[in-house]
PDB file of N, CA and C in Angstrom:
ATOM      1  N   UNK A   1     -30.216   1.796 -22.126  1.00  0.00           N
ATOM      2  CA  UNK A   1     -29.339   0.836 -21.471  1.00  0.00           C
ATOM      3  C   UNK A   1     -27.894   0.996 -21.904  1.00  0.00           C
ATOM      4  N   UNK A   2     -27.849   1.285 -22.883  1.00  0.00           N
ATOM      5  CA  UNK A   2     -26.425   1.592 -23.648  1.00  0.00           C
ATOM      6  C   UNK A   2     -25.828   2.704 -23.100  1.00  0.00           C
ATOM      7  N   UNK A   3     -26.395   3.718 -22.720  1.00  0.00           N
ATOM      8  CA  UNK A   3     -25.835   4.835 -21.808  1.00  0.00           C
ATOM      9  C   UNK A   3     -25.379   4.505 -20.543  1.00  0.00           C
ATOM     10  N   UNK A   4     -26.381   3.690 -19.648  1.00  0.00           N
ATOM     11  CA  UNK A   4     -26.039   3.068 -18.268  1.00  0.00           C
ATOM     12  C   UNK A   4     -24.747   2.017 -18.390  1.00  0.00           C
ATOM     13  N   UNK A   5     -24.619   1.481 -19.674  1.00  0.00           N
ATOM     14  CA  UNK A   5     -23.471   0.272 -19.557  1.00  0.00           C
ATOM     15  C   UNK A   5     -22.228   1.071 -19.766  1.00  0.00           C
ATOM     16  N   UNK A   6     -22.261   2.488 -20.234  1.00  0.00           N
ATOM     17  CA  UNK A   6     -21.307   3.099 -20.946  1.00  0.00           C
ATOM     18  C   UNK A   6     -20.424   3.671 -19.347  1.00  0.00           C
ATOM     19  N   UNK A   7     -21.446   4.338 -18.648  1.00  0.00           N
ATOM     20  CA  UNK A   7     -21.300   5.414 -17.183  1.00  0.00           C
ATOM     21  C   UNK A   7     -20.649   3.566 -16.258  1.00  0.00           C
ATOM     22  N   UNK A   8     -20.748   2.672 -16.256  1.00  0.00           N
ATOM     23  CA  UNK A   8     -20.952   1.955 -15.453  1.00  0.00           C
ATOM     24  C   UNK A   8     -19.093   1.168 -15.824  1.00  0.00           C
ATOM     25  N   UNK A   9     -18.866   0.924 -17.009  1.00  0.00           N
ATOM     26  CA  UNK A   9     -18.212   0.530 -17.563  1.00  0.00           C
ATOM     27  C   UNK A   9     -16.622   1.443 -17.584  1.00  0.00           C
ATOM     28  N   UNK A  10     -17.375   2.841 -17.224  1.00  0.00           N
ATOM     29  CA  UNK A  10     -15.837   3.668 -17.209  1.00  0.00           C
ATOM     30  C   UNK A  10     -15.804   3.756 -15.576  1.00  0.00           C
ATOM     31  N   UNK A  11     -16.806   3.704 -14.729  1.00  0.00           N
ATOM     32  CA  UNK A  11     -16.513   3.650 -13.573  1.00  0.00           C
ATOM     33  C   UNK A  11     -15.313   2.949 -12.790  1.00  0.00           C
ATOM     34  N   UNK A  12     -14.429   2.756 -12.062  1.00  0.00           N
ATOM     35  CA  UNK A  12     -13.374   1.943 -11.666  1.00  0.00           C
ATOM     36  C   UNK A  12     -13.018   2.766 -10.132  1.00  0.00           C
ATOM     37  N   UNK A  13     -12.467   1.979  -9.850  1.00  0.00           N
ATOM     38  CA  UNK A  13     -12.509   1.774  -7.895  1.00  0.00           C
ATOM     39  C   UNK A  13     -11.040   2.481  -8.363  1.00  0.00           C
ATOM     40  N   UNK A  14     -10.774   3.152  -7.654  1.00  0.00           N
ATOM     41  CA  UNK A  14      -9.476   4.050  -7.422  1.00  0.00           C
ATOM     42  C   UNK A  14      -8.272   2.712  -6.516  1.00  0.00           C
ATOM     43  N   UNK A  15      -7.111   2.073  -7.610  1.00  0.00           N
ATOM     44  CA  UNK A  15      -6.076   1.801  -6.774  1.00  0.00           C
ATOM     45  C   UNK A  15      -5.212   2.437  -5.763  1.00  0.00           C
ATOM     46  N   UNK A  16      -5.207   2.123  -4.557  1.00  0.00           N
ATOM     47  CA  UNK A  16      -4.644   2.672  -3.641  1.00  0.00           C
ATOM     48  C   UNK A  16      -3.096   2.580  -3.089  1.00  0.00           C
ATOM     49  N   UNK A  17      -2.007   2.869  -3.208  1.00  0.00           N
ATOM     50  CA  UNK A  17      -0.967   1.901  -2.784  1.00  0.00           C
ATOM     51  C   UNK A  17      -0.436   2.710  -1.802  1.00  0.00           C
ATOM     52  N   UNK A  18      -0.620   1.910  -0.254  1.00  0.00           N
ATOM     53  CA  UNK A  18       0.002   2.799   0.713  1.00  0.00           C
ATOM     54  C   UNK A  18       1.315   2.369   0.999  1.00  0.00           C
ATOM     55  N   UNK A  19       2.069   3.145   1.673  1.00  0.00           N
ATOM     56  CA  UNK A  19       3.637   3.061   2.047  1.00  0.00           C
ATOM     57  C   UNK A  19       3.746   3.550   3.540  1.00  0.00           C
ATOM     58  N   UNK A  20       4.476   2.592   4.353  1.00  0.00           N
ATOM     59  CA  UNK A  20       5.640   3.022   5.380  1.00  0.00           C
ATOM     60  C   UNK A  20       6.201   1.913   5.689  1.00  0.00           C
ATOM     61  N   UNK A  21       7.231   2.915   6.921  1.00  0.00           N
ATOM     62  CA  UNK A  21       8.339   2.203   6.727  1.00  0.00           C
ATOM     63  C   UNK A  21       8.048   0.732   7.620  1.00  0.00           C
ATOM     64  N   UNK A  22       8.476  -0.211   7.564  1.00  0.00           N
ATOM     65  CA  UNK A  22       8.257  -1.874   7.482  1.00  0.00           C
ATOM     66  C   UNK A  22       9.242  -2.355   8.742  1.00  0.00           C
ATOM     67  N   UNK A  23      10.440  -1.953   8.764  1.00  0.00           N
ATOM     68  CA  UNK A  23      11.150  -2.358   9.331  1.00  0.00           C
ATOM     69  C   UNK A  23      11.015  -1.621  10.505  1.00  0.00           C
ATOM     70  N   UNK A  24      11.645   0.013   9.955  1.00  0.00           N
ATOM     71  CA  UNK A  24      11.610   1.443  11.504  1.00  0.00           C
ATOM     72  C   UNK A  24      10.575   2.045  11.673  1.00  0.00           C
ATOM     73  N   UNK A  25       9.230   1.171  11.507  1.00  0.00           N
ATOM     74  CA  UNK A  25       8.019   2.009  11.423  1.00  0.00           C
ATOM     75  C   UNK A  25       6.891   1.126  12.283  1.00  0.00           C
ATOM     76  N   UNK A  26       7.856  -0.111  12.625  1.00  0.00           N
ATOM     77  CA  UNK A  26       6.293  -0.325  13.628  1.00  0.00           C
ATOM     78  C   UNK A  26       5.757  -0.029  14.560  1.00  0.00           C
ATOM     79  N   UNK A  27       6.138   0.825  15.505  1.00  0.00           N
ATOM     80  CA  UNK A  27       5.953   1.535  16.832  1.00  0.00           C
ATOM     81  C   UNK A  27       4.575   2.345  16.235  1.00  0.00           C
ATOM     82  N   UNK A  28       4.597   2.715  14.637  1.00  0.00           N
ATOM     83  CA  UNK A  28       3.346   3.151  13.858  1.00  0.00           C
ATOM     84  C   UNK A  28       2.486   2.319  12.775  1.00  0.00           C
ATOM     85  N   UNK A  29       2.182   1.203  13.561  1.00  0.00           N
ATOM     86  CA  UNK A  29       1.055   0.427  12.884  1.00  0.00           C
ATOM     87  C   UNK A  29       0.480   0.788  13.358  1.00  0.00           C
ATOM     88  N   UNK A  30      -0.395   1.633  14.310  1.00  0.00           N
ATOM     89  CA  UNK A  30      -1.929   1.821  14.658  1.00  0.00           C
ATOM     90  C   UNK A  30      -2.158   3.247  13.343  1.00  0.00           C
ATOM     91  N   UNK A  31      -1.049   4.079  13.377  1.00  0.00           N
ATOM     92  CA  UNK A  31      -1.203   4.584  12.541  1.00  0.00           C
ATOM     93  C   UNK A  31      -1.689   4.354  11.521  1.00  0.00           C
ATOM     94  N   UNK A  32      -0.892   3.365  10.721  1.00  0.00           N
ATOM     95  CA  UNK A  32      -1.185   3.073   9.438  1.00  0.00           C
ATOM     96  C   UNK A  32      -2.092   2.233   9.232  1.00  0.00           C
ATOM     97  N   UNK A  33      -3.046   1.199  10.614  1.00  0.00           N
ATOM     98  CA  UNK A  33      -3.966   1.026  10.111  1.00  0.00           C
ATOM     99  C   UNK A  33      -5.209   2.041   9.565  1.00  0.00           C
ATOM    100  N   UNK A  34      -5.208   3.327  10.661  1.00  0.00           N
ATOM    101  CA  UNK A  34      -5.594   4.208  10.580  1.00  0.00           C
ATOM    102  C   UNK A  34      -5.912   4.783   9.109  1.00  0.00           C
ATOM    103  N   UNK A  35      -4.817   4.976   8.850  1.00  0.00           N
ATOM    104  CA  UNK A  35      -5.038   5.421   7.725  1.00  0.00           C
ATOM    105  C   UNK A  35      -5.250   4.782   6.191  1.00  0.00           C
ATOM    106  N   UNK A  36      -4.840   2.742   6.631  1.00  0.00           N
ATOM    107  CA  UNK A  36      -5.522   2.597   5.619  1.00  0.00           C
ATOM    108  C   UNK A  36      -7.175   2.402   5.657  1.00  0.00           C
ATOM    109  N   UNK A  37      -7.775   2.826   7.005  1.00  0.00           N
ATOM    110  CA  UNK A  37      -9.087   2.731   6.875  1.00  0.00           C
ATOM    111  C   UNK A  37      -9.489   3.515   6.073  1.00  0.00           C
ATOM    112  N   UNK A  38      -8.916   4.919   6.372  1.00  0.00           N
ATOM    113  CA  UNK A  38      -9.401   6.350   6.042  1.00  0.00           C
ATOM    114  C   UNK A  38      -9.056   6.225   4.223  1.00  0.00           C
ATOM    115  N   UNK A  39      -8.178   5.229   3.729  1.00  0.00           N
ATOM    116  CA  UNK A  39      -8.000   5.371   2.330  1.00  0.00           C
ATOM    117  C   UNK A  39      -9.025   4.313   1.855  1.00  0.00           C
ATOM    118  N   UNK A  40      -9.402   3.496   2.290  1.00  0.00           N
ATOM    119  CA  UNK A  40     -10.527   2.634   1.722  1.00  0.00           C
ATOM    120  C   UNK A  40     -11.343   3.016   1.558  1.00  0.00           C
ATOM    121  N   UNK A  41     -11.985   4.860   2.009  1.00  0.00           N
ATOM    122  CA  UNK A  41     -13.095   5.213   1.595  1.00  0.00           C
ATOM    123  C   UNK A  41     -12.780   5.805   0.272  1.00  0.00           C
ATOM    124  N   UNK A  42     -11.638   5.224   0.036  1.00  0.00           N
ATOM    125  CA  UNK A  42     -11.886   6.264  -1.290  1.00  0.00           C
ATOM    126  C   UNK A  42     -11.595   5.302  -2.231  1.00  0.00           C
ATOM    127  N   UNK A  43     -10.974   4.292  -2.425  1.00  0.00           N
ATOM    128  CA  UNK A  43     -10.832   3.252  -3.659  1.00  0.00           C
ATOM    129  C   UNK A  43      -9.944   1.709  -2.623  1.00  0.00           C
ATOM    130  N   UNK A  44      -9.628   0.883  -3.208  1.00  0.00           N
ATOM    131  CA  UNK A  44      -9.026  -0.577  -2.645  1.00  0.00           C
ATOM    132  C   UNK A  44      -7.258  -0.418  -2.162  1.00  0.00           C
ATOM    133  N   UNK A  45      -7.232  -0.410  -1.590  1.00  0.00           N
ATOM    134  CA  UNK A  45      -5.874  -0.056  -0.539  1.00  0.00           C
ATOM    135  C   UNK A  45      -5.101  -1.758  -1.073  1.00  0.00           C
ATOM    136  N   UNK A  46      -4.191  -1.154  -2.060  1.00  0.00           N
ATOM    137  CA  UNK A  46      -3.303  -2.360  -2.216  1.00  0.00           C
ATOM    138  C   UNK A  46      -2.570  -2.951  -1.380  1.00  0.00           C
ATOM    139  N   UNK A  47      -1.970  -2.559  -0.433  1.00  0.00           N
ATOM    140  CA  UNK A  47      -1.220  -2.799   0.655  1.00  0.00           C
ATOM    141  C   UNK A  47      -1.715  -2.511   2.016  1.00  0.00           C
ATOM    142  N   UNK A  48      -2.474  -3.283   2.516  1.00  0.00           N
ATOM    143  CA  UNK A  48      -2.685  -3.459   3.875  1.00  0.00           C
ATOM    144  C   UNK A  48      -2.065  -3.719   4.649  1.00  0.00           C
ATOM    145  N   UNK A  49      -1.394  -4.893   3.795  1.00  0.00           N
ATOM    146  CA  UNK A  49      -0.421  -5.728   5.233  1.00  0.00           C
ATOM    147  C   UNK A  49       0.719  -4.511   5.833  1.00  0.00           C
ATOM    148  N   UNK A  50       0.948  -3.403   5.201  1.00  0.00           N
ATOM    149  CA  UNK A  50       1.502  -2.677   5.720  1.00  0.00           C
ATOM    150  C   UNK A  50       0.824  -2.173   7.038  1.00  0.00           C
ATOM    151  N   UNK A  51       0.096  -2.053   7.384  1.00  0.00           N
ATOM    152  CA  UNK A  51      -1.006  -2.190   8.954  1.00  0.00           C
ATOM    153  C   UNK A  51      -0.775  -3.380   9.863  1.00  0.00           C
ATOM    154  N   UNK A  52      -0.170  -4.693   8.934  1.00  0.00           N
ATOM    155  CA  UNK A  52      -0.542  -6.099  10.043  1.00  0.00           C
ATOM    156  C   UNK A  52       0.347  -5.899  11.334  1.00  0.00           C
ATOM    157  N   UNK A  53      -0.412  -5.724  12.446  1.00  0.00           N
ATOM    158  CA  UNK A  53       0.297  -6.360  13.447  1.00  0.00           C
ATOM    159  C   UNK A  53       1.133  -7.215  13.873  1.00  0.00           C
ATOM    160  N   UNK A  54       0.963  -8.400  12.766  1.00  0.00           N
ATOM    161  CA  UNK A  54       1.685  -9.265  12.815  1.00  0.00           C
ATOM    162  C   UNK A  54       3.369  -9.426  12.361  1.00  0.00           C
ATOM    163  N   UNK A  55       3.624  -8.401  11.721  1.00  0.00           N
ATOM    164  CA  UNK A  55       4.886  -8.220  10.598  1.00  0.00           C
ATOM    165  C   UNK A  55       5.789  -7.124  12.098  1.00  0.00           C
ATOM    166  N   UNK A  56       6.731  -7.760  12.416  1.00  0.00           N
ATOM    167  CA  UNK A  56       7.949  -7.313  13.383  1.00  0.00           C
ATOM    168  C   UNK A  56       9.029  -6.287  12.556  1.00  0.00           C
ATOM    169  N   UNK A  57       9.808  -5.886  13.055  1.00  0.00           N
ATOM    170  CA  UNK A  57      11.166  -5.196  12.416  1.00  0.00           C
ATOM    171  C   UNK A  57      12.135  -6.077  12.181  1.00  0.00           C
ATOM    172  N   UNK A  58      11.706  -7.753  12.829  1.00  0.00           N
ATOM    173  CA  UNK A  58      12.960  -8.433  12.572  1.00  0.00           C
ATOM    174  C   UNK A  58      12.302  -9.078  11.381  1.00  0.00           C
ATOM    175  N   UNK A  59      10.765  -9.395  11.166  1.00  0.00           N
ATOM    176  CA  UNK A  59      10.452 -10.825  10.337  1.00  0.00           C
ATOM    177  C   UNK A  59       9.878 -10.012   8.801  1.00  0.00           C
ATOM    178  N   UNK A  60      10.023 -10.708   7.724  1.00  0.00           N
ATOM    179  CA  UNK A  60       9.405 -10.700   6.595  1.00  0.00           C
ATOM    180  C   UNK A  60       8.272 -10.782   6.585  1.00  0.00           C
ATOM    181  N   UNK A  61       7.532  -9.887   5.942  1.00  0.00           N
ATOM    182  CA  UNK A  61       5.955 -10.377   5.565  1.00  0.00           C
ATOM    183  C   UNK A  61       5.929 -10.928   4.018  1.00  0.00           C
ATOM    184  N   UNK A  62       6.446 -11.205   3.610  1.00  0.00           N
ATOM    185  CA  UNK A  62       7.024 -12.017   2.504  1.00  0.00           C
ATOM    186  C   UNK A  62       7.851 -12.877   1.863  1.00  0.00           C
ATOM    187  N   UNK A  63       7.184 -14.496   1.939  1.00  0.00           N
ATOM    188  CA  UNK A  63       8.145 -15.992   1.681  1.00  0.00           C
ATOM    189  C   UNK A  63       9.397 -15.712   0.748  1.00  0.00           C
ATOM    190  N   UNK A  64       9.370 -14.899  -0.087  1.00  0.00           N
ATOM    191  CA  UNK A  64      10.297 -14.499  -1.241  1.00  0.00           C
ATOM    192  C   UNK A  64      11.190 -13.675  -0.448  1.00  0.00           C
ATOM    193  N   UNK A  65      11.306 -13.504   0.761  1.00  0.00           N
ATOM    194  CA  UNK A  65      12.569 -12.334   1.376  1.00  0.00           C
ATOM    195  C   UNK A  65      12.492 -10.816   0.511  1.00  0.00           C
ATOM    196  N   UNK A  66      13.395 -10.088   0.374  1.00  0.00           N
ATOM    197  CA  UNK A  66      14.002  -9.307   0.005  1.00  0.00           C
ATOM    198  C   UNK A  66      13.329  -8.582  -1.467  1.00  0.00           C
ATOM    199  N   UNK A  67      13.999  -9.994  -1.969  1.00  0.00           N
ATOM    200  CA  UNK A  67      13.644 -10.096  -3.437  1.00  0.00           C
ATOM    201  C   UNK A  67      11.893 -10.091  -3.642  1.00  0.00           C
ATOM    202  N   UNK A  68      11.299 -10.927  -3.030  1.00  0.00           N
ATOM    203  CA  UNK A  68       9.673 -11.072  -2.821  1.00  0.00           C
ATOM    204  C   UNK A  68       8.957 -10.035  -2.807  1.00  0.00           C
ATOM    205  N   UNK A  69       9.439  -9.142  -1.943  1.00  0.00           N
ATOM    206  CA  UNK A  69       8.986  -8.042  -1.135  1.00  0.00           C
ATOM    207  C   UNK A  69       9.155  -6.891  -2.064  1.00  0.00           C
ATOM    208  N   UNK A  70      10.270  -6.690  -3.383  1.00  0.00           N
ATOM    209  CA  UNK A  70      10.441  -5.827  -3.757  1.00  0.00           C
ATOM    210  C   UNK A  70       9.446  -5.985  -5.591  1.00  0.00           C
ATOM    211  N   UNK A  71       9.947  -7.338  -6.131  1.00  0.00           N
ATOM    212  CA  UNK A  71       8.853  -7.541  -6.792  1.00  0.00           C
ATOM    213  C   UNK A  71       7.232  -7.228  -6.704  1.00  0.00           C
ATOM    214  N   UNK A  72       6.813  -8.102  -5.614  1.00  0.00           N
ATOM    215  CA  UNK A  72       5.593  -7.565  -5.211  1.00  0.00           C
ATOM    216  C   UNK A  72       5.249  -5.852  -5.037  1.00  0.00           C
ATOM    217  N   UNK A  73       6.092  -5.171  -4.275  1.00  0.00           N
ATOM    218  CA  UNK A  73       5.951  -4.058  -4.479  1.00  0.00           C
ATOM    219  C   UNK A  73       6.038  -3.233  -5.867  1.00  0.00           C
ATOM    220  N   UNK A  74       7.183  -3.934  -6.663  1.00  0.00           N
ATOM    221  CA  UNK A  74       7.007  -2.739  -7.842  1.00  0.00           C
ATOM    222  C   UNK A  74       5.805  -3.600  -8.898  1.00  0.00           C
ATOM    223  N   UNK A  75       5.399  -4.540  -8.894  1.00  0.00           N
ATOM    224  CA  UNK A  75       4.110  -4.861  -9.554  1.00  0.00           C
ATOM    225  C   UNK A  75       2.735  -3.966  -9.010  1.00  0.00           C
ATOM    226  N   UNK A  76       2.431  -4.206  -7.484  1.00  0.00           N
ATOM    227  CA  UNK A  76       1.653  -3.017  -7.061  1.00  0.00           C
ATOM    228  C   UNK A  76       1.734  -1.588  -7.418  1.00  0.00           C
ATOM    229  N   UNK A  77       2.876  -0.874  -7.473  1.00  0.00           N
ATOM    230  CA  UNK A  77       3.168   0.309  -8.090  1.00  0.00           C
ATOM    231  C   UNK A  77       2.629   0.750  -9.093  1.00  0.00           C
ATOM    232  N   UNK A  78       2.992  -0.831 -10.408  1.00  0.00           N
ATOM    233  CA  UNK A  78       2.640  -0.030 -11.348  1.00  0.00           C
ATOM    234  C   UNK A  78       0.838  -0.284 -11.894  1.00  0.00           C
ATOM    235  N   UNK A  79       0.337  -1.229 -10.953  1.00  0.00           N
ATOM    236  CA  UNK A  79      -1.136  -0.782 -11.128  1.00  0.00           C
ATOM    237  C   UNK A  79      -1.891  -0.058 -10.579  1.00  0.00           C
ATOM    238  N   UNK A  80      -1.263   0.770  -9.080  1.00  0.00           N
ATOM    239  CA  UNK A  80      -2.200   1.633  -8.706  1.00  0.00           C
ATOM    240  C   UNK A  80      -1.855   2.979  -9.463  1.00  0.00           C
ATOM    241  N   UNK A  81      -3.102   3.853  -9.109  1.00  0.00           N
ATOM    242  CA  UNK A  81      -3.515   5.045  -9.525  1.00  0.00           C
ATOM    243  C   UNK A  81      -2.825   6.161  -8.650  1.00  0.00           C
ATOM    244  N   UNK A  82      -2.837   5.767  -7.358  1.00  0.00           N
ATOM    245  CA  UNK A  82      -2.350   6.989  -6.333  1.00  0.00           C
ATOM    246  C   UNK A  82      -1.176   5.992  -5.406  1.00  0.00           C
ATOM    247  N   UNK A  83      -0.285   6.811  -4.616  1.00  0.00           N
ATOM    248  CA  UNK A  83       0.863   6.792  -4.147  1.00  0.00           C
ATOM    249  C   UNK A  83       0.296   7.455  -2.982  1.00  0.00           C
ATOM    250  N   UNK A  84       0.201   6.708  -1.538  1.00  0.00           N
ATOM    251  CA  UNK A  84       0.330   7.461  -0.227  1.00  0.00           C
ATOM    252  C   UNK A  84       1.414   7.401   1.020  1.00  0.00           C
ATOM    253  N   UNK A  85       2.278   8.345   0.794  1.00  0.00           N
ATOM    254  CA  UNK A  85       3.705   7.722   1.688  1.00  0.00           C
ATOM    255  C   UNK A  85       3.399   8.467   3.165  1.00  0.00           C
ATOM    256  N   UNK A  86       3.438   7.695   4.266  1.00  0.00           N
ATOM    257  CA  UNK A  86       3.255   8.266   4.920  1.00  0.00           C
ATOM    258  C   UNK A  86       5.134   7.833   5.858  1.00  0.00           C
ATOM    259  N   UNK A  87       5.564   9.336   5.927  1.00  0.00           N
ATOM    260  CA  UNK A  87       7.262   9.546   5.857  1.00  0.00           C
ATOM    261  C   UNK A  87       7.525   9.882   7.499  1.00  0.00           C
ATOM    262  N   UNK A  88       7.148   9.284   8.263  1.00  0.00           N
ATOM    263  CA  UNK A  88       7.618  10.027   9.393  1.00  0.00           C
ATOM    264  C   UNK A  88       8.639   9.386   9.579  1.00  0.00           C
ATOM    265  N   UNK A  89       8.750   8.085   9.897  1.00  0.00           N
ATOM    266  CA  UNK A  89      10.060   7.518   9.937  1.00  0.00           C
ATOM    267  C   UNK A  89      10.974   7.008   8.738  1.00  0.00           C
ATOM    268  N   UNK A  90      12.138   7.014   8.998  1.00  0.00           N
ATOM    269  CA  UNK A  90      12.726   6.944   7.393  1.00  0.00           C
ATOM    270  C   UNK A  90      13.003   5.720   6.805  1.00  0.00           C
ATOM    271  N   UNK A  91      12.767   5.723   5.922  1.00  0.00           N
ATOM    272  CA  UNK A  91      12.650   4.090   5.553  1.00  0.00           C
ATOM    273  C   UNK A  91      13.541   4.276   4.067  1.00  0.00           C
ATOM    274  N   UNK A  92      14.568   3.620   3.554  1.00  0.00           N
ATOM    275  CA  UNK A  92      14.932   3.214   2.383  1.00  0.00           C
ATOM    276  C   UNK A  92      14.577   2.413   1.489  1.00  0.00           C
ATOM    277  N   UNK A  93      13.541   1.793   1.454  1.00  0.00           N
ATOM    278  CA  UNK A  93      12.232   1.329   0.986  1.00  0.00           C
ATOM    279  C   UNK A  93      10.985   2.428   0.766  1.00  0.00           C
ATOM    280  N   UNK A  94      10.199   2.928   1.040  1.00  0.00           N
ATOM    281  CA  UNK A  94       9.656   3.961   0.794  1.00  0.00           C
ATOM    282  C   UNK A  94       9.986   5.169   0.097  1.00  0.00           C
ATOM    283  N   UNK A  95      11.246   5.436   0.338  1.00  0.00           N
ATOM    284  CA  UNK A  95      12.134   6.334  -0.576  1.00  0.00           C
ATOM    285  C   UNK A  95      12.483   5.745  -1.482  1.00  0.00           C
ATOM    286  N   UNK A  96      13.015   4.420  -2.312  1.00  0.00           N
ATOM    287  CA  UNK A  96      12.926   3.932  -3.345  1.00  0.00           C
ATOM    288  C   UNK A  96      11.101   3.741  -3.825  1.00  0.00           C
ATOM    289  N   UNK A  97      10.290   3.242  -3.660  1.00  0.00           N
ATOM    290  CA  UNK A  97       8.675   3.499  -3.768  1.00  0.00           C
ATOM    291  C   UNK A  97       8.616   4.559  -4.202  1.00  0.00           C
ATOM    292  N   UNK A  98       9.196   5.706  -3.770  1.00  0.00           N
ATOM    293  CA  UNK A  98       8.557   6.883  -3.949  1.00  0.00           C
ATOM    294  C   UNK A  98       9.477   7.898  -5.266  1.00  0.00           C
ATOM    295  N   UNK A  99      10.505   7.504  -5.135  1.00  0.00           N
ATOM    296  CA  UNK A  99      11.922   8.218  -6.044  1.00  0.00           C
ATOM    297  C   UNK A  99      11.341   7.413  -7.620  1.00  0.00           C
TER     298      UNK A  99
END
């Protein structure tokens, strides 16, 4: 049993943190839901809402504005494991994420 608690205990779900762009990138939310499906097979996709339909180029997906949005993000940062930027459109947000 001590072997099974040992294998079980180092096991851990791969943090995921996906990126695009928020503002010049929604014309590619089907995309990025896309692809955060395709990353959930592999560990917990910190950032979904980057997929929501609901989040415009004009509106916040975050009560904290600016400031909210960037906190939250660099707390996510520094607990996931992997970084997935997906860069087609350019975002100055994602390029700070990623720099």
């Amino acid at each position: 049993l001590d072997s099974l608690h040992l294998e079980t205990t180092q096991y851990r779900v791969m943090l995921i943190y996906f990126c695009g762009s928020m503002r010049a990138g929604r014309q590619d939310v089907d995309l990025y839901q896309t692809l955060c499906d395709k990353l959930g097979k592999y560990g917990e996709v910190l950032t979904p809402f980057v997929a929501d339909k609901k989040i415009t180029h004009l509106g916040s997906e975050h009560e904290g504005g600016d400031k909210g949005i960037h906190d939250r993000d660099v707390e996510l940062l520094q607990k996931c494991n992997v970084v997935v930027a997906e860069v087609t459109q350019p975002s100055l947000g994602v390029g700070y994420e990623i720099g």
